[in-house]
C-alpha atoms as a PDB file:
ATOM      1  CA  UNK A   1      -2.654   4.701   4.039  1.00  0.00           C
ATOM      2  CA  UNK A   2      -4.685   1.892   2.594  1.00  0.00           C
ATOM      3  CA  UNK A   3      -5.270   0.560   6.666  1.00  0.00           C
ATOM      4  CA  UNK A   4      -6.548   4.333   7.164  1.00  0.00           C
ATOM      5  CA  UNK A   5      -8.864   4.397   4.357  1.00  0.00           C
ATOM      6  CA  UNK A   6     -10.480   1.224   4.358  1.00  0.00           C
ATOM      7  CA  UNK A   7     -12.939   1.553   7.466  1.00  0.00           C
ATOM      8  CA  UNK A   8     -14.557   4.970   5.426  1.00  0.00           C
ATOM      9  CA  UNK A   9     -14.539   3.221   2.801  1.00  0.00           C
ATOM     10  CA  UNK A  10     -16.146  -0.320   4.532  1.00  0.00           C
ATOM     11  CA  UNK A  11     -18.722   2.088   5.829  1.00  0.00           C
ATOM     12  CA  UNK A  12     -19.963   3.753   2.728  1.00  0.00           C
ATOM     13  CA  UNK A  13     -20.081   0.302   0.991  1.00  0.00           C
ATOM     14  CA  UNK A  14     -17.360   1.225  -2.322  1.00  0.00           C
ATOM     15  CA  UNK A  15     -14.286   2.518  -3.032  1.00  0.00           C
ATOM     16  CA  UNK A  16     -11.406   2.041  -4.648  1.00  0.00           C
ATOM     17  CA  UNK A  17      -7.864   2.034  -4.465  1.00  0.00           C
ATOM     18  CA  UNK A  18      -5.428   3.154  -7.140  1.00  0.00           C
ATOM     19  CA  UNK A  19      -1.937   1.312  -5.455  1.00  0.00           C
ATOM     20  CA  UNK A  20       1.103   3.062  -7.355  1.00  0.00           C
ATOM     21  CA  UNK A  21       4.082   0.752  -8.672  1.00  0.00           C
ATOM     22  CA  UNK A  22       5.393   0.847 -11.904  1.00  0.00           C
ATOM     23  CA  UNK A  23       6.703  -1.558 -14.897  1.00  0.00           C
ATOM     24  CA  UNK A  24       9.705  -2.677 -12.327  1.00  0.00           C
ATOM     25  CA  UNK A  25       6.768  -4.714 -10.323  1.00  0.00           C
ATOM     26  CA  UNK A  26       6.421  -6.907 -13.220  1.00  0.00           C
ATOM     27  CA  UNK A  27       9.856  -6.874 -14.014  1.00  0.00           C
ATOM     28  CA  UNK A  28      13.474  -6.928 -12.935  1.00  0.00           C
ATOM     29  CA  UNK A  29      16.563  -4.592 -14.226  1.00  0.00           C
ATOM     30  CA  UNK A  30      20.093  -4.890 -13.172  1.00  0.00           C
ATOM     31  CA  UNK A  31      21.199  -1.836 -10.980  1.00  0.00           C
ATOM     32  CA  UNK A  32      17.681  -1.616  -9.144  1.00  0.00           C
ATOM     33  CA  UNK A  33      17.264  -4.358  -6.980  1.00  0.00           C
ATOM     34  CA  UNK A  34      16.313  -2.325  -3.938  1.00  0.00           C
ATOM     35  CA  UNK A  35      14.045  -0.920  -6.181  1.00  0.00           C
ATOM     36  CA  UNK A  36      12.357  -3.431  -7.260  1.00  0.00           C
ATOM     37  CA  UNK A  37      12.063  -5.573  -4.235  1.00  0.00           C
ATOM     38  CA  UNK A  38       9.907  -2.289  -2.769  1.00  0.00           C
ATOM     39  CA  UNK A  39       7.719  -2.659  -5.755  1.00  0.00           C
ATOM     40  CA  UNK A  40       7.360  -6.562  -6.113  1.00  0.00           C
ATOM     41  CA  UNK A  41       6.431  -6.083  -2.300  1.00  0.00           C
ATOM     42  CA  UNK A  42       4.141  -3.721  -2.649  1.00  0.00           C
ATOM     43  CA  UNK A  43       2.031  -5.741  -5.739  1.00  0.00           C
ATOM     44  CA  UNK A  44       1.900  -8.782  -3.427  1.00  0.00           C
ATOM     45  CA  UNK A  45       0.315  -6.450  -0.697  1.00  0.00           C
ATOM     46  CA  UNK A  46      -2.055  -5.212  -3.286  1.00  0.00           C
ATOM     47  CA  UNK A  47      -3.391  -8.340  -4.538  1.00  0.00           C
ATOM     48  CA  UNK A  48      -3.817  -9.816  -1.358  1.00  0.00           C
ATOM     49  CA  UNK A  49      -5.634  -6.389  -0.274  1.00  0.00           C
ATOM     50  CA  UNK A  50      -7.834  -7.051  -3.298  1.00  0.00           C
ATOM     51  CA  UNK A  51      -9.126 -10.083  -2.031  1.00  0.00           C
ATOM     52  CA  UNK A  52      -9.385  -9.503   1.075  1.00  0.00           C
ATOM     53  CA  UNK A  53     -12.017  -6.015   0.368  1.00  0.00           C
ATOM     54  CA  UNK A  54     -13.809  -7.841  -2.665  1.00  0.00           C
ATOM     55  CA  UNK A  55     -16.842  -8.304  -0.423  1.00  0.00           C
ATOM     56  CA  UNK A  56     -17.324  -5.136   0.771  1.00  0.00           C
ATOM     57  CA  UNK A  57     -17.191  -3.802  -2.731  1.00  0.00           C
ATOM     58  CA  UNK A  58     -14.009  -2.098  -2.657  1.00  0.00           C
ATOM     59  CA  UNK A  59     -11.703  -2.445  -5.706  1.00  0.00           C
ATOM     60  CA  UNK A  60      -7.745  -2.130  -5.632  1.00  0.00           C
ATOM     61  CA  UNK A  61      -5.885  -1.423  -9.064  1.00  0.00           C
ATOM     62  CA  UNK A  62      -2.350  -2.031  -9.459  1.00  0.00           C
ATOM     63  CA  UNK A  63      -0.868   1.177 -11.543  1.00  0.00           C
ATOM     64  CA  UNK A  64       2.277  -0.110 -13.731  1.00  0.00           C
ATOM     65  CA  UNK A  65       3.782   2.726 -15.302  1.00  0.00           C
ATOM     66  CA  UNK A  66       6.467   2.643 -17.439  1.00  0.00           C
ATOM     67  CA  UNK A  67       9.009   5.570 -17.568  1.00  0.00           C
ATOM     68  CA  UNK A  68       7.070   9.269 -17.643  1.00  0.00           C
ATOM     69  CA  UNK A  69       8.644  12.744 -18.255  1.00  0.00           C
ATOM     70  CA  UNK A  70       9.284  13.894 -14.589  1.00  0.00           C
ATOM     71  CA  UNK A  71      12.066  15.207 -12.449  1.00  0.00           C
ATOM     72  CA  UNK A  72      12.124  11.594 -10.992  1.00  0.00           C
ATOM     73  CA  UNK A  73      14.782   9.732 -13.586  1.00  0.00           C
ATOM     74  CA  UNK A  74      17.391  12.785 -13.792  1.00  0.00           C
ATOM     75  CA  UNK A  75      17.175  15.392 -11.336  1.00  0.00           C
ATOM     76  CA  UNK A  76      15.618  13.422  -8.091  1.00  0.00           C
ATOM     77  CA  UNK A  77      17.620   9.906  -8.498  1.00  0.00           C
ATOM     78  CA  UNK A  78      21.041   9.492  -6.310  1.00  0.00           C
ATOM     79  CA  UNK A  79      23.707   7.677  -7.106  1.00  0.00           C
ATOM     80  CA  UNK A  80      26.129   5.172  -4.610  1.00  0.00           C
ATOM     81  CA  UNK A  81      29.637   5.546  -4.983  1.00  0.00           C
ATOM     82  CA  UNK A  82      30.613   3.869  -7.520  1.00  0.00           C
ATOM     83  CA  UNK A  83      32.191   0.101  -7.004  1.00  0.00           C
ATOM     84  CA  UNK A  84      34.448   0.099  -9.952  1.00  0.00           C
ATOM     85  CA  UNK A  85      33.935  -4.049 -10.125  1.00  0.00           C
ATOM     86  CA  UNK A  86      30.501  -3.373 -11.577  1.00  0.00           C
ATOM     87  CA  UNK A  87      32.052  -1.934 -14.624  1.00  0.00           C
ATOM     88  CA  UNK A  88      31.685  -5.608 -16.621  1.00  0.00           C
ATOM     89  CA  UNK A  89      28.047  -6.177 -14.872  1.00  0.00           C
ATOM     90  CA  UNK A  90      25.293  -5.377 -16.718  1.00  0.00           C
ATOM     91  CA  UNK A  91      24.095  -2.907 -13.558  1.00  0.00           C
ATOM     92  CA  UNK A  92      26.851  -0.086 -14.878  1.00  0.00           C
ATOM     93  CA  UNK A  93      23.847   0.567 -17.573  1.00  0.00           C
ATOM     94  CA  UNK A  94      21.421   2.046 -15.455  1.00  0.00           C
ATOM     95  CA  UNK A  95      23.894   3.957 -13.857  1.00  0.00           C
ATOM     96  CA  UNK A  96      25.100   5.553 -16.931  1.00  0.00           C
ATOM     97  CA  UNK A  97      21.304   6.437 -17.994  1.00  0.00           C
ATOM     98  CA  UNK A  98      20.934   8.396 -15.014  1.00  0.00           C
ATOM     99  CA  UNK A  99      24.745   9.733 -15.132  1.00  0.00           C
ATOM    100  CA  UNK A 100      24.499  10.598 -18.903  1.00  0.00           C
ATOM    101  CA  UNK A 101      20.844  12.048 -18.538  1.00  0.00           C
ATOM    102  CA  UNK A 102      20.032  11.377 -22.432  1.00  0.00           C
ATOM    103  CA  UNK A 103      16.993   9.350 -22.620  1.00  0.00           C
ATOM    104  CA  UNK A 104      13.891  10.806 -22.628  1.00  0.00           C
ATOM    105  CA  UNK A 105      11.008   8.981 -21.133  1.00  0.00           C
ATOM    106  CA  UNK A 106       8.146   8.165 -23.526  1.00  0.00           C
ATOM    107  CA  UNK A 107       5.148   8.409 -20.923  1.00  0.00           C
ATOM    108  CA  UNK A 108       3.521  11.369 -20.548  1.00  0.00           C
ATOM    109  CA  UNK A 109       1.987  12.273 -16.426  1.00  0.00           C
ATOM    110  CA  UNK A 110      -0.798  14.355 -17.374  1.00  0.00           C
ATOM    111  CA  UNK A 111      -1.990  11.145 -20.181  1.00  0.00           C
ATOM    112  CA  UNK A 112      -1.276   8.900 -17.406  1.00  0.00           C
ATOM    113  CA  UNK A 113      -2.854  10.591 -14.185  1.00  0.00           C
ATOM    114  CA  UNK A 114      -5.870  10.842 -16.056  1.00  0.00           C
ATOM    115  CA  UNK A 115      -6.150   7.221 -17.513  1.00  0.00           C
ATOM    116  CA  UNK A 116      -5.335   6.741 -13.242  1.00  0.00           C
ATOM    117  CA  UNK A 117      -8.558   8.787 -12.986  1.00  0.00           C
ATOM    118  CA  UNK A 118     -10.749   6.855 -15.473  1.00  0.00           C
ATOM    119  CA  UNK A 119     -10.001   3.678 -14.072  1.00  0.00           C
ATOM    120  CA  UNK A 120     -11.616   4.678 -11.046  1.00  0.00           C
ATOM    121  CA  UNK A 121     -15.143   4.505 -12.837  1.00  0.00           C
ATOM    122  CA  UNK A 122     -14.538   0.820 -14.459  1.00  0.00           C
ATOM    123  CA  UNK A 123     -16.604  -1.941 -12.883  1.00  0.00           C
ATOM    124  CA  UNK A 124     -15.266  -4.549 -12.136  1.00  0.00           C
ATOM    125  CA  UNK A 125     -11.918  -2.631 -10.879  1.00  0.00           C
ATOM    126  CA  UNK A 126      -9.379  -3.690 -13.204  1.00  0.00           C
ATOM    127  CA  UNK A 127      -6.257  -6.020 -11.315  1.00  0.00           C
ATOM    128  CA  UNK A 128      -3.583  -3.717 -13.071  1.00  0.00           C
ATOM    129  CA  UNK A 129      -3.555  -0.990 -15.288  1.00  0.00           C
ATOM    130  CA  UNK A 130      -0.426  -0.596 -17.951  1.00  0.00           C
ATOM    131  CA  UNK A 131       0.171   3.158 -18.607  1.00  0.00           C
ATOM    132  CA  UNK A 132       3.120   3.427 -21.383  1.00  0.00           C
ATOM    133  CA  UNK A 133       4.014   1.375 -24.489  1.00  0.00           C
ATOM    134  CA  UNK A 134       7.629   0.920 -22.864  1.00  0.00           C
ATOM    135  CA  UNK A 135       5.688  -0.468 -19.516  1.00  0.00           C
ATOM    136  CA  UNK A 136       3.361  -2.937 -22.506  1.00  0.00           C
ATOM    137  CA  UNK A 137       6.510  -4.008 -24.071  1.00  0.00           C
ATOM    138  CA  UNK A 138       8.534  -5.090 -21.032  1.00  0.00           C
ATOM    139  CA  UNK A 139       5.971  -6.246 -18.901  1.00  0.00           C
ATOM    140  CA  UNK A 140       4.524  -8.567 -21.967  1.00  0.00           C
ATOM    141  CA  UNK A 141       7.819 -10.064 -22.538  1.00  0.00           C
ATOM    142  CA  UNK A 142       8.872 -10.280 -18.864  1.00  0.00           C
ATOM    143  CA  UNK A 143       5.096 -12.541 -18.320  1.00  0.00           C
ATOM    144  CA  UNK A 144       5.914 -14.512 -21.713  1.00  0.00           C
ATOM    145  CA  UNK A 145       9.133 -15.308 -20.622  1.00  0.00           C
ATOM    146  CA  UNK A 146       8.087 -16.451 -17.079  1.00  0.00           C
ATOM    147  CA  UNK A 147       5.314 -18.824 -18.186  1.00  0.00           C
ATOM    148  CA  UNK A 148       7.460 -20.365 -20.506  1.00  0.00           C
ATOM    149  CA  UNK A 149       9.214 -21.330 -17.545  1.00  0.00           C
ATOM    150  CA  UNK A 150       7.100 -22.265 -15.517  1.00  0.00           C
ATOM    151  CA  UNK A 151       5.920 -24.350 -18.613  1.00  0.00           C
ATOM    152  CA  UNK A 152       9.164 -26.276 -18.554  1.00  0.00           C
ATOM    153  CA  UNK A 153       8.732 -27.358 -15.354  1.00  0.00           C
ATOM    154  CA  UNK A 154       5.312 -28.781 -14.883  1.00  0.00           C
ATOM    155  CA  UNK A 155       6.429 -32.542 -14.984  1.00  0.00           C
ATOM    156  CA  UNK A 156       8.794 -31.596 -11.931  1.00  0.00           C
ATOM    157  CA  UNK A 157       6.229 -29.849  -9.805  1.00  0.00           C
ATOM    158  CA  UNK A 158       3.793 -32.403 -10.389  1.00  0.00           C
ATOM    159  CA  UNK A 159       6.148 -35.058  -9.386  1.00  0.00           C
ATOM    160  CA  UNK A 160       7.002 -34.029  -6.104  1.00  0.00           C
ATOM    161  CA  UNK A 161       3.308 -34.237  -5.106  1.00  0.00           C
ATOM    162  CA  UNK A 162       2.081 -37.348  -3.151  1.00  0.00           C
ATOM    163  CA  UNK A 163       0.924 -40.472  -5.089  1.00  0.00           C
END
């Protein structure tokens, strides 16, 4: 889509591009890997996509929602068969969410779709937009967590450079 749009949007000298993904970009939960390799994919094609239009002035906005009150959790999501090994992983949890169909997601799609629409107006073109306080929460501590590791390893990185 994005290969289809950009030479319109080359030509009229603007655009922008609202690139869907969702809090499990940022971060990881057992029972979605598939998931969330297909997201963390598509938010490395993003920001490279951002670069690469910067100079015709075309912006590209990572969307990071976190859970929203659609048919997509309960009534669209299909299960595996289960693998009764997983019952002592951590993974079983997200299956029984979606087998128990009790927790109601916070966002809500018409608040969201229209901060989606808003964005489109804000110059410079934000990187990422956070829609949810469950997305905030999880994404915020996922980031903390990861630069404090990356903190704990700056002496080893910068050792294996040349002298």
């Amino acid at each position: 889509m994005v290969r289809a749009a950009l030479p319109h949007l080359r030509k009229q000298g603007y655009g922008r591009i609202l690139q869907l993904s969702t809090v499990g970009g940022q971060t990881a939960f057992p029972g979605s890997s598939l998931y969330h390799a297909s997201k963390w994919g598509i938010e490395g094609f993003a920001e490279s996509v951002m670069a690469e239009v910067a100079p015709f002035n075309i912006g590209v906005t990572i969307v990071e929602p976190g859970s929203a009150r659609t048919n997509f959790r309960y009534q669209s999501s299909t299960l595996a068969p289960k693998i009764d090994a997983y019952e002592v992983s951590p993974a079983i949890h997200a299956r029984r969410i979606i087998e128990e169909a009790k927790a109601p997601s916070l966002g809500d799609p018409a608040k969201m779709a229209a901060a989606m629409i808003r964005s489109v107006d804000q110059k410079p073109a934000p990187k990422r937009i956070v829609l949810g306080s469950d997305a905030y929460s999880t994404i915020h501590k996922a980031l903390t967590e990861r630069l404090a590791e990356l903190e704990q390893q700056k002496d080893l990185a910068f050792s294996t450079d040349f002298n």
